[in-house]
C-alpha atoms as a PDB file:
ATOM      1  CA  UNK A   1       0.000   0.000   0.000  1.00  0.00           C
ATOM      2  CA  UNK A   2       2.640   2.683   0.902  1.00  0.00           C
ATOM      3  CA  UNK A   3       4.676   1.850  -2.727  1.00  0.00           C
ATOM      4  CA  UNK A   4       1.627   2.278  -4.461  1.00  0.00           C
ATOM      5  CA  UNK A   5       0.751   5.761  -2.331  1.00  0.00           C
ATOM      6  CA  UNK A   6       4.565   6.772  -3.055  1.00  0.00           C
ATOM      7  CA  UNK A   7       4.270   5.799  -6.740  1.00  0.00           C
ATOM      8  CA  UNK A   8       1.177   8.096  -6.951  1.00  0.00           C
ATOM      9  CA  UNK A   9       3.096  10.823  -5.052  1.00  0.00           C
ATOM     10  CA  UNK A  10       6.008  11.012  -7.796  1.00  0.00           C
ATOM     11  CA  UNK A  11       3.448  10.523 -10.599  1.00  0.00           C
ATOM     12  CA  UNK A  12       1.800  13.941  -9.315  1.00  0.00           C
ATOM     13  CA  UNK A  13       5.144  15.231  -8.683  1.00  0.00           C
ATOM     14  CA  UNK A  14       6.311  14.485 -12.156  1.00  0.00           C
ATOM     15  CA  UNK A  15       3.296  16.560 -13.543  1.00  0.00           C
ATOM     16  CA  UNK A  16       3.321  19.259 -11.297  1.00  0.00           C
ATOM     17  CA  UNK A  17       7.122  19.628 -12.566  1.00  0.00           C
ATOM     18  CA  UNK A  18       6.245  19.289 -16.205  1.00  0.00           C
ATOM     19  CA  UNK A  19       3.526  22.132 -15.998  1.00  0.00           C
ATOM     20  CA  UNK A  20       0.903  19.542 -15.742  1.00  0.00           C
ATOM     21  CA  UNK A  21      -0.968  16.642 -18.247  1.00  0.00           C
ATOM     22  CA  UNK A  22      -0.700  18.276 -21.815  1.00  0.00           C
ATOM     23  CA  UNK A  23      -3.082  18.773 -24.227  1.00  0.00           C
ATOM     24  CA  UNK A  24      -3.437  16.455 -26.393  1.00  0.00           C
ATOM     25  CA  UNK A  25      -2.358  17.955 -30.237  1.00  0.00           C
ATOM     26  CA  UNK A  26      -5.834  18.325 -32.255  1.00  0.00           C
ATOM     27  CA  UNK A  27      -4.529  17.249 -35.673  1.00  0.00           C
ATOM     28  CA  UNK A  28      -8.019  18.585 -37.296  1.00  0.00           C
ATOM     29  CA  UNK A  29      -7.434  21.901 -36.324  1.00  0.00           C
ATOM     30  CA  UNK A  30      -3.793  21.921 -37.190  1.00  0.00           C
ATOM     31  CA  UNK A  31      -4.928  20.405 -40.712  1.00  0.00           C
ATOM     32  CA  UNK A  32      -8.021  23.158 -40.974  1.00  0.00           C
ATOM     33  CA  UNK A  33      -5.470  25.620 -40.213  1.00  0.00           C
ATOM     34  CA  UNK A  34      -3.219  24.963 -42.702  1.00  0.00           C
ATOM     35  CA  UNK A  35      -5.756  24.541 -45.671  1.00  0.00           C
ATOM     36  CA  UNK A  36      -6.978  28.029 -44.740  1.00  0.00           C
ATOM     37  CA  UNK A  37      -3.001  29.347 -45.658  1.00  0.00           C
ATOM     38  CA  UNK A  38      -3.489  26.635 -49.369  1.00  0.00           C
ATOM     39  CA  UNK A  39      -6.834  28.799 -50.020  1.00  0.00           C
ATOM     40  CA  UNK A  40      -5.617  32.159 -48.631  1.00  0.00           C
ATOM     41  CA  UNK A  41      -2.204  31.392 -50.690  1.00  0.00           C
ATOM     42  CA  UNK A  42      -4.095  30.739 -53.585  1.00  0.00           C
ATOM     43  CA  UNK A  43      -5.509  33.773 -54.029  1.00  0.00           C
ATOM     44  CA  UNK A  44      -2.733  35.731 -53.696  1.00  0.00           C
ATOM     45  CA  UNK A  45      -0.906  33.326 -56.761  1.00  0.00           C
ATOM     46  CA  UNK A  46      -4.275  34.427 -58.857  1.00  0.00           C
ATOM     47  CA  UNK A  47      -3.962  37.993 -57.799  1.00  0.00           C
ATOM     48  CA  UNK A  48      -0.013  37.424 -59.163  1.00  0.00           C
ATOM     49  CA  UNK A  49      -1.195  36.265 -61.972  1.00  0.00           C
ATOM     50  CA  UNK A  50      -3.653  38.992 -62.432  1.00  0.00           C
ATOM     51  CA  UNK A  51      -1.154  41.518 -62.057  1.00  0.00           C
ATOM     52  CA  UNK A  52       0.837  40.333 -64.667  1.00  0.00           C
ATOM     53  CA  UNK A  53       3.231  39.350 -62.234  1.00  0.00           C
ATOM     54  CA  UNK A  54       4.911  35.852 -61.773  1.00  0.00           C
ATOM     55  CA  UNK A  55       3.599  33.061 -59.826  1.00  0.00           C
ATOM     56  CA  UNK A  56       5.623  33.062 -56.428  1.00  0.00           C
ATOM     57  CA  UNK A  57       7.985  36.053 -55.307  1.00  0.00           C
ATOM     58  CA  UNK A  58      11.959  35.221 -55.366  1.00  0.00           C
ATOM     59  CA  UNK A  59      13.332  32.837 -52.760  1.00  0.00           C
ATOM     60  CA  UNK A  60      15.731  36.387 -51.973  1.00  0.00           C
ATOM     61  CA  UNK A  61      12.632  38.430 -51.528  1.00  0.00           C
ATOM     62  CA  UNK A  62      11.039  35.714 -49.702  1.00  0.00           C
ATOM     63  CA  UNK A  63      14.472  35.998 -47.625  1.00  0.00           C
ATOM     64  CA  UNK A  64      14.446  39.354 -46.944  1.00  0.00           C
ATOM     65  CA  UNK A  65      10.913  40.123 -45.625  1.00  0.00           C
ATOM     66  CA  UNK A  66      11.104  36.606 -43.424  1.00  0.00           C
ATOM     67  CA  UNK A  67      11.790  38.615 -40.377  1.00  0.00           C
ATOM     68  CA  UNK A  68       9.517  41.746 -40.597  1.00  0.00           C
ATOM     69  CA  UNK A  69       5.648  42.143 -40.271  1.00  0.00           C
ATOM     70  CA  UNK A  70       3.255  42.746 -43.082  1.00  0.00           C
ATOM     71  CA  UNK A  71       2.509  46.190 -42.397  1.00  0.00           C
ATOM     72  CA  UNK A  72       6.646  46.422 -42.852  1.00  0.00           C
ATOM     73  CA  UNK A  73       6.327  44.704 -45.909  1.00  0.00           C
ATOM     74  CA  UNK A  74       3.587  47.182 -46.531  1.00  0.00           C
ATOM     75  CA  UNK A  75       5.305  50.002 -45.960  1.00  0.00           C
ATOM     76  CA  UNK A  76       6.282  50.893 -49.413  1.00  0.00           C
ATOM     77  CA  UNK A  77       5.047  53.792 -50.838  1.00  0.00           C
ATOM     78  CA  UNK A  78       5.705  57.740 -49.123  1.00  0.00           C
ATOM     79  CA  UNK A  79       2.853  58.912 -46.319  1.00  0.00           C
ATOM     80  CA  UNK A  80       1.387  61.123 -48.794  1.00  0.00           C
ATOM     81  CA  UNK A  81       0.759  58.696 -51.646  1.00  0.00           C
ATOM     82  CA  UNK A  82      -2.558  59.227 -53.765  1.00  0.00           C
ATOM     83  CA  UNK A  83      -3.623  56.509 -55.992  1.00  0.00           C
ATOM     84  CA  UNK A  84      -4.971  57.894 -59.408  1.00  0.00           C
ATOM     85  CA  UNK A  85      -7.266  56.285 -60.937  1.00  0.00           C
ATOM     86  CA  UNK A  86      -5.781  54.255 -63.623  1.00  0.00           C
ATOM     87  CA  UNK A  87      -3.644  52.706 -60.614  1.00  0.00           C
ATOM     88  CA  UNK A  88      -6.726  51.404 -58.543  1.00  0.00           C
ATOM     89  CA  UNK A  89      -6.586  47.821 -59.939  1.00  0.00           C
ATOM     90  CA  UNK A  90      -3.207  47.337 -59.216  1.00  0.00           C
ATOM     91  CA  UNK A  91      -3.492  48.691 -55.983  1.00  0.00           C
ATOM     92  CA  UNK A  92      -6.650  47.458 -54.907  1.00  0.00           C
ATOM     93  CA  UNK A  93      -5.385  43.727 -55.947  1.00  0.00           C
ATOM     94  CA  UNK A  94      -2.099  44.667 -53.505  1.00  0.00           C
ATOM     95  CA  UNK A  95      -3.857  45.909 -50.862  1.00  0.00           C
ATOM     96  CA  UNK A  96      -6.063  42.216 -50.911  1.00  0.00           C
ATOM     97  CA  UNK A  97      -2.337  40.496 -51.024  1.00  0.00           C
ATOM     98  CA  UNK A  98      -1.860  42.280 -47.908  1.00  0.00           C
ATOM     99  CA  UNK A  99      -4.711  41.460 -46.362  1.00  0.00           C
ATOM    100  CA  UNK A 100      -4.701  37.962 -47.248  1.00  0.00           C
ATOM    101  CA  UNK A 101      -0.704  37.887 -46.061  1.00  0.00           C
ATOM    102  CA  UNK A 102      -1.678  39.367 -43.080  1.00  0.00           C
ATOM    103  CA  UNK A 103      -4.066  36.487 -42.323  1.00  0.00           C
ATOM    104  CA  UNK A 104      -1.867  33.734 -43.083  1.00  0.00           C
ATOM    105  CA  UNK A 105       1.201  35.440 -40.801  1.00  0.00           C
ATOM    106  CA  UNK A 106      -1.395  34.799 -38.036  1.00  0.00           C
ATOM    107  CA  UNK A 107      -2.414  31.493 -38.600  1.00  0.00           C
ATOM    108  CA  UNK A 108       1.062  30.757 -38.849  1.00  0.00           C
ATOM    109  CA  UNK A 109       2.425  32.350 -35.726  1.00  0.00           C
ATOM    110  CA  UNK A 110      -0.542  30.620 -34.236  1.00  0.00           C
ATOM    111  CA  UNK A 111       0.866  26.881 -35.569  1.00  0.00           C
ATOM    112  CA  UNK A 112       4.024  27.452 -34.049  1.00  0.00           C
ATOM    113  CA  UNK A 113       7.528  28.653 -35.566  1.00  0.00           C
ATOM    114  CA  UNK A 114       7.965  24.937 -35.613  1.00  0.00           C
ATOM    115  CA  UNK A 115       5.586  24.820 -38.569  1.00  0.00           C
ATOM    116  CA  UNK A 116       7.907  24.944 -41.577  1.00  0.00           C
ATOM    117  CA  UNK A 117       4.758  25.030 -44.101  1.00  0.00           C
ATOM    118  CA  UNK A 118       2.954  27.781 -42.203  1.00  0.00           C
ATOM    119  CA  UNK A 119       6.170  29.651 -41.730  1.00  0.00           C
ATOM    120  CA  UNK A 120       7.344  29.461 -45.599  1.00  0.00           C
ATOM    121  CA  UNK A 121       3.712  30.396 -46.909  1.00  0.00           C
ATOM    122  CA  UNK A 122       4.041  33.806 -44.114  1.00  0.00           C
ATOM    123  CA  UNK A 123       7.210  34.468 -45.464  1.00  0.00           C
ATOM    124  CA  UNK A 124       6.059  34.116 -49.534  1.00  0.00           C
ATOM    125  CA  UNK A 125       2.705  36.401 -48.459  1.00  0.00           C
ATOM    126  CA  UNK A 126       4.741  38.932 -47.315  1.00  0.00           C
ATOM    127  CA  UNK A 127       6.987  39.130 -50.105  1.00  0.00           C
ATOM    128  CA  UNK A 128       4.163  39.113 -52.118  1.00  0.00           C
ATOM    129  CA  UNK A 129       2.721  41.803 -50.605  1.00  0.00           C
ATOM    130  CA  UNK A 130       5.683  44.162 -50.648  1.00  0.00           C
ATOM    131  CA  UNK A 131       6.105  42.988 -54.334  1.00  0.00           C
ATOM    132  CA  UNK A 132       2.206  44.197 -55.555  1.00  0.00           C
ATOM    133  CA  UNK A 133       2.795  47.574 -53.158  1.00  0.00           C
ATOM    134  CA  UNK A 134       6.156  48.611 -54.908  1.00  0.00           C
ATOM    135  CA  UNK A 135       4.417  48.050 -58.547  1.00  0.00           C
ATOM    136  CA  UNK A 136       1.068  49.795 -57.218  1.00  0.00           C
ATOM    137  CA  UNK A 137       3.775  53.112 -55.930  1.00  0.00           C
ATOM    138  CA  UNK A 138       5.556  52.818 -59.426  1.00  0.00           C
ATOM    139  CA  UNK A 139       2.109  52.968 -61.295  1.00  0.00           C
ATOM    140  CA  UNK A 140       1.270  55.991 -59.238  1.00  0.00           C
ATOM    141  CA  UNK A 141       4.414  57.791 -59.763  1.00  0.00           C
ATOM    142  CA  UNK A 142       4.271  57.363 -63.359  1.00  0.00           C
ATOM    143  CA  UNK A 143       0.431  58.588 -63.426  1.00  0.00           C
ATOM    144  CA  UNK A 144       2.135  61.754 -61.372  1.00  0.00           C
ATOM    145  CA  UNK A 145       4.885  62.205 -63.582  1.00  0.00           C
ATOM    146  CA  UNK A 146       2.437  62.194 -66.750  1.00  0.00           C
ATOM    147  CA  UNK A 147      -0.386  64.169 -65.159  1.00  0.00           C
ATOM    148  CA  UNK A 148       2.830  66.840 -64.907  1.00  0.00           C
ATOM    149  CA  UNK A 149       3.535  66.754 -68.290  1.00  0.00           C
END
């Protein structure tokens, strides 16, 4: 009686140590939440396309926005920018990229840095996003510069 009262007592003690009984993983969820980055992803490679642009960002831009936030990534074009109107489909389609990057960065962050898909797809959205935001500035600065003309 007193082993089995003792094994009990380092049982608890063992949990108590280890923060407790975990969770167990819900591999639904996990698998819900990453087919909401496929659709969300998805969109943003037919907005690409849309845009005339190609169908992933390069792995260096990729690279180089892995680190930031979206609204880095956004942060693109001057305070005062004003979109004329023969830029609104470009930008509206990058603003949506941004959006859409935005929501898979948070899915991802909420799988875990441990989730290499998640992770990757945050990384592409972002690069995506600063990609459609640089060509939406460039169409409004050449819609300035004619207007001047």
């Amino acid at each position: 009686m007193r082993s089995a009262s003792l094994a009990l007592g380092v049982a608890i003690g063992v949990m108590v140590a280890c923060g407790g009984a975990s969770k167990p993983f819900d591999w639904d969820k996990h698998i819900q939440m990453e087919n909401e980055i496929t659709a969300l992803w998805t969109q943003i490679r037919d907005w690409r396309r849309e845009a005339h642009m190609g169908l992933e960002p390069t792995r260096q831009d990729v690279f180089q926005l892995q680190n930031r936030s979206v609204p880095e990534a956004r942060q693109v074009c001057p305070e005062s920018h004003e979109v004329p109107a023969t830029c609104n489909d470009i930008c509206d389609l990058s603003t949506a990229i941004c959006d859409n990057a935005e929501t898979i960065c948070k899915i991802a962050d909420e799988l875990g840095k441990g989730d290499e898909y998640a992770q990757d797809k945050c990384a592409s959205a972002k690069a995506s996003c600063r990609e459609a935001k640089q060509r939406c500035c460039r169409c409004s600065d050449k819609s300035a510069g004619a207007a001047r003309l």
